[in-house]
Protein backbone atom coordinates (compact mmCIF):
# COMPACT_ATOMS: atom_id res chain seq x y z
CA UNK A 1 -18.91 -13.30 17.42
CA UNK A 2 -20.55 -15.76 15.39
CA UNK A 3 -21.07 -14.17 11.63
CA UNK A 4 -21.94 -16.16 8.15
CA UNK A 5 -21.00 -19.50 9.94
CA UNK A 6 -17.73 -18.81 11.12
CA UNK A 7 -16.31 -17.33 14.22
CA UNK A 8 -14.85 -13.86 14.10
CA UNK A 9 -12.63 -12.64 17.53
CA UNK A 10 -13.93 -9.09 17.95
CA UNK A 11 -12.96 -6.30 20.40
CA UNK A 12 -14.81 -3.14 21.40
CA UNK A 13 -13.42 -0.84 23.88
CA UNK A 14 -13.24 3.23 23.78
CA UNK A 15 -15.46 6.04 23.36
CA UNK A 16 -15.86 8.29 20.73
CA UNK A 17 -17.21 7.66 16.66
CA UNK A 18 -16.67 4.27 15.67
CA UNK A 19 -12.94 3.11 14.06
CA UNK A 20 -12.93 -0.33 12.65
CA UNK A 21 -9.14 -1.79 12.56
CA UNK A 22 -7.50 -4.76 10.15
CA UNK A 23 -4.45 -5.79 10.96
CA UNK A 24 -1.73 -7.55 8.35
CA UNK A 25 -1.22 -11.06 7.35
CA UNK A 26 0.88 -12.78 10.19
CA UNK A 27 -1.03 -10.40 12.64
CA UNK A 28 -3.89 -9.98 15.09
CA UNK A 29 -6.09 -7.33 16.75
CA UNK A 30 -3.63 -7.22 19.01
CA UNK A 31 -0.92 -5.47 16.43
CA UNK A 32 -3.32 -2.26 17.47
CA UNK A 33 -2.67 -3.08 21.05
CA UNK A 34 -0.52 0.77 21.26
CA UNK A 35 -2.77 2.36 18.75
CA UNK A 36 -5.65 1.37 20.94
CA UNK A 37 -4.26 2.72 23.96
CA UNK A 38 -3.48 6.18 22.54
CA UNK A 39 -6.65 6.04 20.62
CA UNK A 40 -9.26 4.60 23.25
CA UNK A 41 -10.98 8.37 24.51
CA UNK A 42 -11.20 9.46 20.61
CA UNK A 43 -12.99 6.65 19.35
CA UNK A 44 -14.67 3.49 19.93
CA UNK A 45 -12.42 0.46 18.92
CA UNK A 46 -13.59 -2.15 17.08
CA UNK A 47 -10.50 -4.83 16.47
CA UNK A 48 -10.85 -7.94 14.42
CA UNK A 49 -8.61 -11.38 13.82
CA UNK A 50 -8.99 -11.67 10.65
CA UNK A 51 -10.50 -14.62 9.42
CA UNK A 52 -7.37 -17.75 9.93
CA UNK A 53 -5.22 -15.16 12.02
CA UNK A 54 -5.71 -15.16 16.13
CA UNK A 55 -8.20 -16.56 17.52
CA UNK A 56 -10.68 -16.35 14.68
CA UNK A 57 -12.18 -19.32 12.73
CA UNK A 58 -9.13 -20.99 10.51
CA UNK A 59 -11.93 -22.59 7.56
CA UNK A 60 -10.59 -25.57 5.21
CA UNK A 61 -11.95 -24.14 2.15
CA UNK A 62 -9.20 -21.28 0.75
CA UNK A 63 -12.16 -19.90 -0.91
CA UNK A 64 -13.76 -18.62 2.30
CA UNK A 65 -10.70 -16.35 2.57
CA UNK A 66 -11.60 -14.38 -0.28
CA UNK A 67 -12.03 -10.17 -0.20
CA UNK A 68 -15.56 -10.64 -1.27
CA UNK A 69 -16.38 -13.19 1.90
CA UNK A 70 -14.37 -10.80 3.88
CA UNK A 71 -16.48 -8.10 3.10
CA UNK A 72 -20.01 -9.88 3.66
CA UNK A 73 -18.24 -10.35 6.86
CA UNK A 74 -17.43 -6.87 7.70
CA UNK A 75 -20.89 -5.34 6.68
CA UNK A 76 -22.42 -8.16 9.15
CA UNK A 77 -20.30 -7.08 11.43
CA UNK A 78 -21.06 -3.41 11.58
CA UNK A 79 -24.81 -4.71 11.04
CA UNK A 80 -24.79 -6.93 14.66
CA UNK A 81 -23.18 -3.89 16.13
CA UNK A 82 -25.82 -1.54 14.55
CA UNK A 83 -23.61 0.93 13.42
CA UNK A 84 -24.72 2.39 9.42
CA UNK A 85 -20.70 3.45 8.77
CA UNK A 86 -17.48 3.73 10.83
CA UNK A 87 -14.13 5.15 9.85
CA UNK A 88 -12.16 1.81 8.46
CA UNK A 89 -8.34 1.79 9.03
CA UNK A 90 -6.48 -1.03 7.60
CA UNK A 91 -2.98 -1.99 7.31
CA UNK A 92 -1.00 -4.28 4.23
CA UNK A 93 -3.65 -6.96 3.99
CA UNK A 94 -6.19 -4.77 5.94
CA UNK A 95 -5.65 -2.17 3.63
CA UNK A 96 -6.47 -4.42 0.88
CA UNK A 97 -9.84 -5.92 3.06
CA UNK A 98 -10.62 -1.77 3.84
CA UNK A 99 -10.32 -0.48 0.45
CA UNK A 100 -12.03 -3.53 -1.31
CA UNK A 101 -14.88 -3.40 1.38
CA UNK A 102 -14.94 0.41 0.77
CA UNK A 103 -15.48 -0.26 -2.88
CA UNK A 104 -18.10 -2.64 -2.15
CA UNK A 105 -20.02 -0.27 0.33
CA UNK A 106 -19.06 3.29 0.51
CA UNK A 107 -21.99 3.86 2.01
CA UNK A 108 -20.92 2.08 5.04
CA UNK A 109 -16.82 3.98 5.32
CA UNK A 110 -17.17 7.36 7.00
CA UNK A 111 -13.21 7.81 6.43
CA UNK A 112 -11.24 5.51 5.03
CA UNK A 113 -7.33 5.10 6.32
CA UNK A 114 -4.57 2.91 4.53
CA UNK A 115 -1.45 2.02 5.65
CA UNK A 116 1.24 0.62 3.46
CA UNK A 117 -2.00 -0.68 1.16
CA UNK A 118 -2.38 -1.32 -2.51
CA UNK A 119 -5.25 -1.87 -5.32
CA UNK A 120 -3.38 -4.82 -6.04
CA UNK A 121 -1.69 -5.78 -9.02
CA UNK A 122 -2.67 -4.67 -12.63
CA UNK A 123 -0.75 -6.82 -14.95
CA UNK A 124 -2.33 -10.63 -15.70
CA UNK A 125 1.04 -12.11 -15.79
CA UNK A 126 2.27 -10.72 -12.82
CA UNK A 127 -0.89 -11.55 -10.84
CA UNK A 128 -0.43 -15.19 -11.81
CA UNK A 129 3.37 -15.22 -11.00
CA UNK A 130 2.11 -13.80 -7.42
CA UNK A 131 -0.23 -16.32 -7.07
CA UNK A 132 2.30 -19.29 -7.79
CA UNK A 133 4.52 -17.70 -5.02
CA UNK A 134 1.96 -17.03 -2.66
CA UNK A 135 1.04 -20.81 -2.91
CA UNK A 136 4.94 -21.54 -2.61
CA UNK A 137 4.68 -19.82 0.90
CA UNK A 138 1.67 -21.26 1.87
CA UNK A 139 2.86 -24.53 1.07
CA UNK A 140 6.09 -23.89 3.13
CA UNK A 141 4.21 -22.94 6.15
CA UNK A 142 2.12 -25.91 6.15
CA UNK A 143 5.08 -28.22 6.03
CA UNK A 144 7.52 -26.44 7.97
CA UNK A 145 5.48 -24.72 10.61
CA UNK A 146 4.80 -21.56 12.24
CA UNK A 147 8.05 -20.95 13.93
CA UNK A 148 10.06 -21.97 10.40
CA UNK A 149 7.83 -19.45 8.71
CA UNK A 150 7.74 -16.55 11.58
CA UNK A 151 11.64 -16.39 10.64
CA UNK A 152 11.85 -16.66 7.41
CA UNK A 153 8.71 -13.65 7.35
CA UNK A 154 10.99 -11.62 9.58
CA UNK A 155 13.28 -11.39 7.80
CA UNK A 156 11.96 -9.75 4.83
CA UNK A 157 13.72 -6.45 3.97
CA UNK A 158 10.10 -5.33 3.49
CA UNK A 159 9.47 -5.65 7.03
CA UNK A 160 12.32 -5.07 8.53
CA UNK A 161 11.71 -2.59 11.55
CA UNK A 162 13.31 0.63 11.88
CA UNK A 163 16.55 0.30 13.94
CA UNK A 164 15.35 2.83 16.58
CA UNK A 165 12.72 0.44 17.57
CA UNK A 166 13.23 -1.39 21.08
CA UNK A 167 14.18 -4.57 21.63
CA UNK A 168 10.83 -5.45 23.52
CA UNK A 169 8.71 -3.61 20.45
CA UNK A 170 10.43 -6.47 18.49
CA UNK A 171 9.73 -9.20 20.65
CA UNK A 172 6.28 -9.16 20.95
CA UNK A 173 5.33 -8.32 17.39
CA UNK A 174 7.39 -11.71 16.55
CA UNK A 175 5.22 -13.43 19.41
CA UNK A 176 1.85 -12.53 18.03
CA UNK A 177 3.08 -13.61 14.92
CA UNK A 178 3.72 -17.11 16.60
CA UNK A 179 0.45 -17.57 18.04
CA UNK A 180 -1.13 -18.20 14.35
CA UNK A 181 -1.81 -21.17 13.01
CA UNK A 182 -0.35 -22.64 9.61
CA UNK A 183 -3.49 -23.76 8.41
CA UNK A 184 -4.95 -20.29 8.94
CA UNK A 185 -2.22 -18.58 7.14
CA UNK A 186 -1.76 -20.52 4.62
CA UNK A 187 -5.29 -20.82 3.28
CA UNK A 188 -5.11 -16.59 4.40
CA UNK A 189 -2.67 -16.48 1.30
CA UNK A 190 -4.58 -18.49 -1.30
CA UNK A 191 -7.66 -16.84 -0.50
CA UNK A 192 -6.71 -13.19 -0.17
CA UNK A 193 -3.33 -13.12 -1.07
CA UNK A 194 -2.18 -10.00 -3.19
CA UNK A 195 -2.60 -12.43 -6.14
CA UNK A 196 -6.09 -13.31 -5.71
CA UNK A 197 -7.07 -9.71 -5.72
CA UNK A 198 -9.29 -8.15 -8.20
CA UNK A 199 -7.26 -4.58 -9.10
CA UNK A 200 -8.73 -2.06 -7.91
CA UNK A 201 -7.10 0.99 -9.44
CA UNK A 202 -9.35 1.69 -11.94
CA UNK A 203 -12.42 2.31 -8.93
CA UNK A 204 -10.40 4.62 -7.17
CA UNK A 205 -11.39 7.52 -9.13
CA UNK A 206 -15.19 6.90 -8.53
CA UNK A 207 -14.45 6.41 -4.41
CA UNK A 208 -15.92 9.48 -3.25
CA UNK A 209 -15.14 9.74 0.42
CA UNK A 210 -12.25 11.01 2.58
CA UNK A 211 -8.90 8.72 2.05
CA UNK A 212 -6.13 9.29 4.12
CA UNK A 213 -3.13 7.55 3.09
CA UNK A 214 0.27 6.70 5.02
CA UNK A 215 3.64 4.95 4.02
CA UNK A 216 6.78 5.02 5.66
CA UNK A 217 9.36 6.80 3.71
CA UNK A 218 11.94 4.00 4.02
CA UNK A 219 9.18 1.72 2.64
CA UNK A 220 10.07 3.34 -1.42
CA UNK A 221 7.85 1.07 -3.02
CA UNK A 222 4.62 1.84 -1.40
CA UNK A 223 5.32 5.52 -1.58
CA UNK A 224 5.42 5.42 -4.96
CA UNK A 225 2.03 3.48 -4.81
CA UNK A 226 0.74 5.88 -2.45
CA UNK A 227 1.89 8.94 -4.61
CA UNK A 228 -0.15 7.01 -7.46
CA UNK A 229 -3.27 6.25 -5.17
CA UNK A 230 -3.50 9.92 -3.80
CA UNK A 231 -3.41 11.36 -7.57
CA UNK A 232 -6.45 9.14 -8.70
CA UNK A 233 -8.64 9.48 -5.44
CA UNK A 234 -11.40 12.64 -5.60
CA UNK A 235 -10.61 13.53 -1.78
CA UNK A 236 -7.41 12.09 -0.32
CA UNK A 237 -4.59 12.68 1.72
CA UNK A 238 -1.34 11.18 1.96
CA UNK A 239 1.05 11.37 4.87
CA UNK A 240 4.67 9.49 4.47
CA UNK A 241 6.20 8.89 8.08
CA UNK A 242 10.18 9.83 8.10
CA UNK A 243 12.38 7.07 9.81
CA UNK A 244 9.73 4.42 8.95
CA UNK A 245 9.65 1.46 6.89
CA UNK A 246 6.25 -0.70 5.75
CA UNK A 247 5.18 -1.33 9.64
CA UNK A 248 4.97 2.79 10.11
CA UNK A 249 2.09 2.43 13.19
CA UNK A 250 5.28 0.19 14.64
CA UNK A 251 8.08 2.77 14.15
CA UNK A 252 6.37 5.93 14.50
CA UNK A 253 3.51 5.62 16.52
CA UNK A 254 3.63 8.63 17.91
CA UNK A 255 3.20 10.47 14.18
CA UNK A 256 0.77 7.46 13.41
CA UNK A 257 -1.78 8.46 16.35
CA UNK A 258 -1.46 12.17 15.27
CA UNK A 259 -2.89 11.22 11.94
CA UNK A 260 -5.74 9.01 12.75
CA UNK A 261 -6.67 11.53 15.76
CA UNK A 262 -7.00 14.15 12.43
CA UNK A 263 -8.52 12.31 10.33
CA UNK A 264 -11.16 10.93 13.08
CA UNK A 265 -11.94 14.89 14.00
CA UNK A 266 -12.04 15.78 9.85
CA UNK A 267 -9.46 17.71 9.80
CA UNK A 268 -7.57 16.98 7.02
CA UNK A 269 -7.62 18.72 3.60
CA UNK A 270 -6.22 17.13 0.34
CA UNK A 271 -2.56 17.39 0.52
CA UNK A 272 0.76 15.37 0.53
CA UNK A 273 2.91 15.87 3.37
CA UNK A 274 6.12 14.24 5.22
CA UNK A 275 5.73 14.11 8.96
């Protein structure tokens, strides 16, 4: 789908009240492929690669990357597909894109749902220091390549899988992961890297529509920012998955579905709960 001069891979299937899905950095649409199966008779499922991932544009300019060109291109997209709002779920880096677009346009978010997400990062220095190491990876990925990089993301404690996972889950989240391009990441990072971020804590007390929130309990430090998130947002629930880590719609996607199929029917009330 051609949108603000660039070409955005898009995916529609299902039935039901619009669900718009943003995948992770390193990912593609098709890290929904299971939540898309078990979701495809409650809702209609709109994927995206975001832009530089899959089989999306991969633009020169780092700056086209940015949250605020990201979100021109999500309202056009829910513009060419005539739909005034849809529930937004996004995960890591689509949680960042969801709750900056939702921000931008709560208008346009019937229910917003973020996995492992943050408002980014509050402290100047700190910002900078992730920016330097951002560029450090980026830089790496360029010279090294995709396969270099895949392995060296992999093993990050942070997204380490849980160990009841299968072999063959493993497999072919590392083979998505290997069917990016450098130059898309890489530019991905400087653009819309955690670092590049505007915070967005201090809006999350004017964000008036239902947030449901999910982290996976052996992921600590986004617990703790999802503990922090829930107590600031007006209407918001958090659920924290037990025997999952940061990639909780990969360990537990059974408890996963159950929570988007509630929060796509409304029925969730403000609470905090472990499932």
């Amino acid at each position: 789908m051609r949108l603000n001069d660039v070409d955005l891979h898009v995916t529609v299937d299902g039935q039901g009240p619009p669900l718009l899905l943003l995948h992770g950095f390193s990912g593609s649409l098709r890290s929904w492929d299971d939540v898309r199966l078990r979701l495809r008779d409650r809702a209609t499922l709109i994927a995206i690669d975001a832009l530089g991932h899959g089989q999306s544009s991969a633009p020169d300019d780092p700056s086209r990357y940015s949250l605020e060109w990201l979100s021109r291109d999500l309202l056009a997209l829910l513009d060419a597909l005539h739909l005034p709002s849809a529930a937004v779920l996004g995960y890591s880096m689509g949680g960042r894109m969801a709750l900056f677009f939702a921000v931008q346009h709560p208008t346009r978010v019937r229910h917003l749902i973020l996995a492992s997400a943050s408002p980014g990062i509050e402290e100047p220095r700190e910002r900078q220091q992730r920016i330097a190491s951002d560029e450090a990876l980026a830089t790496r990925i360029e010279r090294d390549g995709i396969e270099a990089f895949v392995a060296e993301w992999e093993r990050l404690p942070l997204l380490r899988l849980a160990p009841h996972v299968p072999d063959d889950v493993r497999a072919a989240q590392t083979t998505l992961r290997l069917q990016n391009r450098p130059s898309g990441l890489a530019n991905s990072l400087r653009g819309a890297g955690t670092g590049q971020q505007p915070s967005l804590w201090a809006d999350l007390a004017h964000l008036r529509l239902p947030v449901t929130l999910l982290a996976g309990e052996l992921d600590t430090r986004y617990v703790r920012i999802a503990e922090r998130m829930q107590a600031l947002l007006p209407t918001s629930t958090l659920h924290v998955l037990e025997a999952a880590g940061h990639t909780s719609h990969v360990d537990q996607p059974d408890e996963f579905t159950s929570v988007l199929t509630l929060a796509l029917d409304n029925k969730l009330t403000p609470s905090a709960e472990r499932c």
